[in-house]
C-alpha atoms as a PDB file:
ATOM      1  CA  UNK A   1     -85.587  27.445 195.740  1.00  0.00           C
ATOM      2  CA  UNK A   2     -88.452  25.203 197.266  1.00  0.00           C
ATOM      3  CA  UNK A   3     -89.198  22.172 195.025  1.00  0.00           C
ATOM      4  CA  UNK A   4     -92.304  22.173 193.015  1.00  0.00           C
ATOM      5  CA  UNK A   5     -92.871  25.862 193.708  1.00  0.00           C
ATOM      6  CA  UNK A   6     -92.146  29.406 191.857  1.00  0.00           C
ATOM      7  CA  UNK A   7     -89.640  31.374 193.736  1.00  0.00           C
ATOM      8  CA  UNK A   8     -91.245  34.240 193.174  1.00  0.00           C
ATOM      9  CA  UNK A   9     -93.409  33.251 195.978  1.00  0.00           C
ATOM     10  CA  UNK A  10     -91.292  34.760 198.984  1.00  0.00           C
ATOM     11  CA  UNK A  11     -94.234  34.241 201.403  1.00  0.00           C
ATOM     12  CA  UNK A  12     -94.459  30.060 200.821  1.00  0.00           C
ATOM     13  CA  UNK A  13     -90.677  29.721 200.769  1.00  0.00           C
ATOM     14  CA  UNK A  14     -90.132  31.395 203.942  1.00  0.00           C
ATOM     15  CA  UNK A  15     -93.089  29.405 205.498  1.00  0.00           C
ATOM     16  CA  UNK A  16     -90.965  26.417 204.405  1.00  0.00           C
ATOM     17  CA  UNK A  17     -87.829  27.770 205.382  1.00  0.00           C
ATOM     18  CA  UNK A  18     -89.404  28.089 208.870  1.00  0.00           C
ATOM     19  CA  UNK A  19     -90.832  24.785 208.811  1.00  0.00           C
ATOM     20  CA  UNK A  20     -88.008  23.015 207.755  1.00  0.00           C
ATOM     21  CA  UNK A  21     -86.953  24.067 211.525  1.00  0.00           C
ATOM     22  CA  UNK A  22     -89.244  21.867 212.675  1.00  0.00           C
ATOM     23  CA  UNK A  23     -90.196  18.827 210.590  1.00  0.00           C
ATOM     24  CA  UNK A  24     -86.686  18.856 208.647  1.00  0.00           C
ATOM     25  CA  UNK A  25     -87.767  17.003 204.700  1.00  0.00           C
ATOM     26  CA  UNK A  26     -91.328  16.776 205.766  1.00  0.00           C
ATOM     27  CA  UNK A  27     -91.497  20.638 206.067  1.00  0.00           C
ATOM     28  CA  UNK A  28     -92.902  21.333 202.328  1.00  0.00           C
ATOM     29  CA  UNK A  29     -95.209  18.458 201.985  1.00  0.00           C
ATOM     30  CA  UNK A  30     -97.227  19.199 205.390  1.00  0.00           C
ATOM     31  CA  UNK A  31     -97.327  23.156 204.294  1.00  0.00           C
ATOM     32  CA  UNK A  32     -98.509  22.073 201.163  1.00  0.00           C
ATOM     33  CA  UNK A  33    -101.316  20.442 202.467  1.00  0.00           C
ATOM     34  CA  UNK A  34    -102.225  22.255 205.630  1.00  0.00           C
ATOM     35  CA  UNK A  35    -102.499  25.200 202.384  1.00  0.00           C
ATOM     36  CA  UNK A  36    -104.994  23.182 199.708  1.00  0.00           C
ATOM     37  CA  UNK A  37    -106.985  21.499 202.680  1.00  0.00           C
ATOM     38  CA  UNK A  38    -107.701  24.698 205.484  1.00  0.00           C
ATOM     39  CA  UNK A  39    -107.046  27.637 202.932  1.00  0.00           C
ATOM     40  CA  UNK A  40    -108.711  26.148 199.521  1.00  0.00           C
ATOM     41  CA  UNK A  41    -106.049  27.362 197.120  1.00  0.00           C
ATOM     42  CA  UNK A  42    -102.342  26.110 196.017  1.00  0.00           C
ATOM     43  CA  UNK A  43     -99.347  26.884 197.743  1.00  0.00           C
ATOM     44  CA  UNK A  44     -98.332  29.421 194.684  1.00  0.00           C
ATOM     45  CA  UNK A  45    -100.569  31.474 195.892  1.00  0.00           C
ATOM     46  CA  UNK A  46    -100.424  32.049 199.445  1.00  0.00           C
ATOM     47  CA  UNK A  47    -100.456  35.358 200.317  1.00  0.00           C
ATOM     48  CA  UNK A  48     -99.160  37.125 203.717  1.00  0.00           C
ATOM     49  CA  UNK A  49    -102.342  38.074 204.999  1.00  0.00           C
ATOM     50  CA  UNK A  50    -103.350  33.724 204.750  1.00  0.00           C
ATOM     51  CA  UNK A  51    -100.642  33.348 207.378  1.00  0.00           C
ATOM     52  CA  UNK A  52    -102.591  33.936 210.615  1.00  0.00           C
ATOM     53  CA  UNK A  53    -105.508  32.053 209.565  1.00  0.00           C
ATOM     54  CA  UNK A  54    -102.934  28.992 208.474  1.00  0.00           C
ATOM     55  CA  UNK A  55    -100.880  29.162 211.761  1.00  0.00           C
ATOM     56  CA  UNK A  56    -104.071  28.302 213.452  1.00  0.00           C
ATOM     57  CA  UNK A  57    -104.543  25.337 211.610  1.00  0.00           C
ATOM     58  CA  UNK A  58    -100.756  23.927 211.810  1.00  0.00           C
ATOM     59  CA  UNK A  59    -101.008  24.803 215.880  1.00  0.00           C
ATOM     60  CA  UNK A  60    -104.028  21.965 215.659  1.00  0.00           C
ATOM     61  CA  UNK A  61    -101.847  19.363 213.324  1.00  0.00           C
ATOM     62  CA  UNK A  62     -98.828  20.160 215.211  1.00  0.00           C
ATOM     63  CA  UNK A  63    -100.161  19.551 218.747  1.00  0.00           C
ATOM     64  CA  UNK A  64    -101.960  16.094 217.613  1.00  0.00           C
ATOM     65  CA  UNK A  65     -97.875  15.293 216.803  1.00  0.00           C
ATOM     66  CA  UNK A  66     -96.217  16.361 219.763  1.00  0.00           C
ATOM     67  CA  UNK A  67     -96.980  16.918 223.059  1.00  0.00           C
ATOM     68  CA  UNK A  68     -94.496  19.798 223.477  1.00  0.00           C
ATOM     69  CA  UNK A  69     -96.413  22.599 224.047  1.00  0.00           C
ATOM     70  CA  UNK A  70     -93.319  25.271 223.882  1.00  0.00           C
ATOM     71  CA  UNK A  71     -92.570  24.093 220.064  1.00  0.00           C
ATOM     72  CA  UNK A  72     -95.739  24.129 219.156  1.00  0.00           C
ATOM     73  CA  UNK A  73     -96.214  28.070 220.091  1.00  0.00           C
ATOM     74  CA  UNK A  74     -92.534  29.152 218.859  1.00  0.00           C
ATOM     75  CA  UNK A  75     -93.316  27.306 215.297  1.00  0.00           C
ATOM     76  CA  UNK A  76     -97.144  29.156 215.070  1.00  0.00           C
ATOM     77  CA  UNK A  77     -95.559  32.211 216.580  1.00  0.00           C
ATOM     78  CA  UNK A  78     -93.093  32.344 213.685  1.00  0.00           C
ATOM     79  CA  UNK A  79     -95.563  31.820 210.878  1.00  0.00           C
ATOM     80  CA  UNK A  80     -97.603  35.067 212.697  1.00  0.00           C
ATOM     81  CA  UNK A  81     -93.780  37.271 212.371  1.00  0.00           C
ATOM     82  CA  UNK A  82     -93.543  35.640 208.934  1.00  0.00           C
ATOM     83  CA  UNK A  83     -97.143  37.541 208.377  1.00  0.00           C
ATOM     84  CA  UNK A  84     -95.858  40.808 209.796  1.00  0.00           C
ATOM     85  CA  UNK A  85     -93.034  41.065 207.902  1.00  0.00           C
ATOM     86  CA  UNK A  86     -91.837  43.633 204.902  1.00  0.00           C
ATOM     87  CA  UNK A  87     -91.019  41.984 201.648  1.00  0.00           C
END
């Protein structure tokens, strides 16, 4: 289970599941807030369909962090499958 959140949120733990890939112990933090700052709501309640909208905004924090443009699209292009996915 992700710290701090219900697991009965599949959506938000596989978001930080995913971006544990990337930012290893930083992963739920920066979800957390790229969630209350660019969606207006807590991270209990993110729902599938916030996904595409949110990937938008962690492609622009992302990119200010790395310069590699090929990590930056795999990451973003994982939260949009994460979207498309059955539960």
């Amino acid at each position: 289970m992700v710290q701090g959140i219900s697991n009965s949120n599949k959506t938000y733990d596989n978001l930080v599941d995913l971006t544990e890939d990337y930012l290893g112990p930083a992963a739920e933090r920066f979800i957390q807030r790229q969630i209350r700052v660019h969606l207006d709501k807590e991270p209990d309640q993110l729902t599938q369909n916030d996904l595409p909208k949110l990937a938008n905004w962690v492609k622009v924090a992302i990119a200010i962090l790395t310069e590699d443009s090929q990590m930056v699209n795999q990451y973003t292009n994982g939260i949009i499958e994460l979207s498309k996915k059955k539960e």
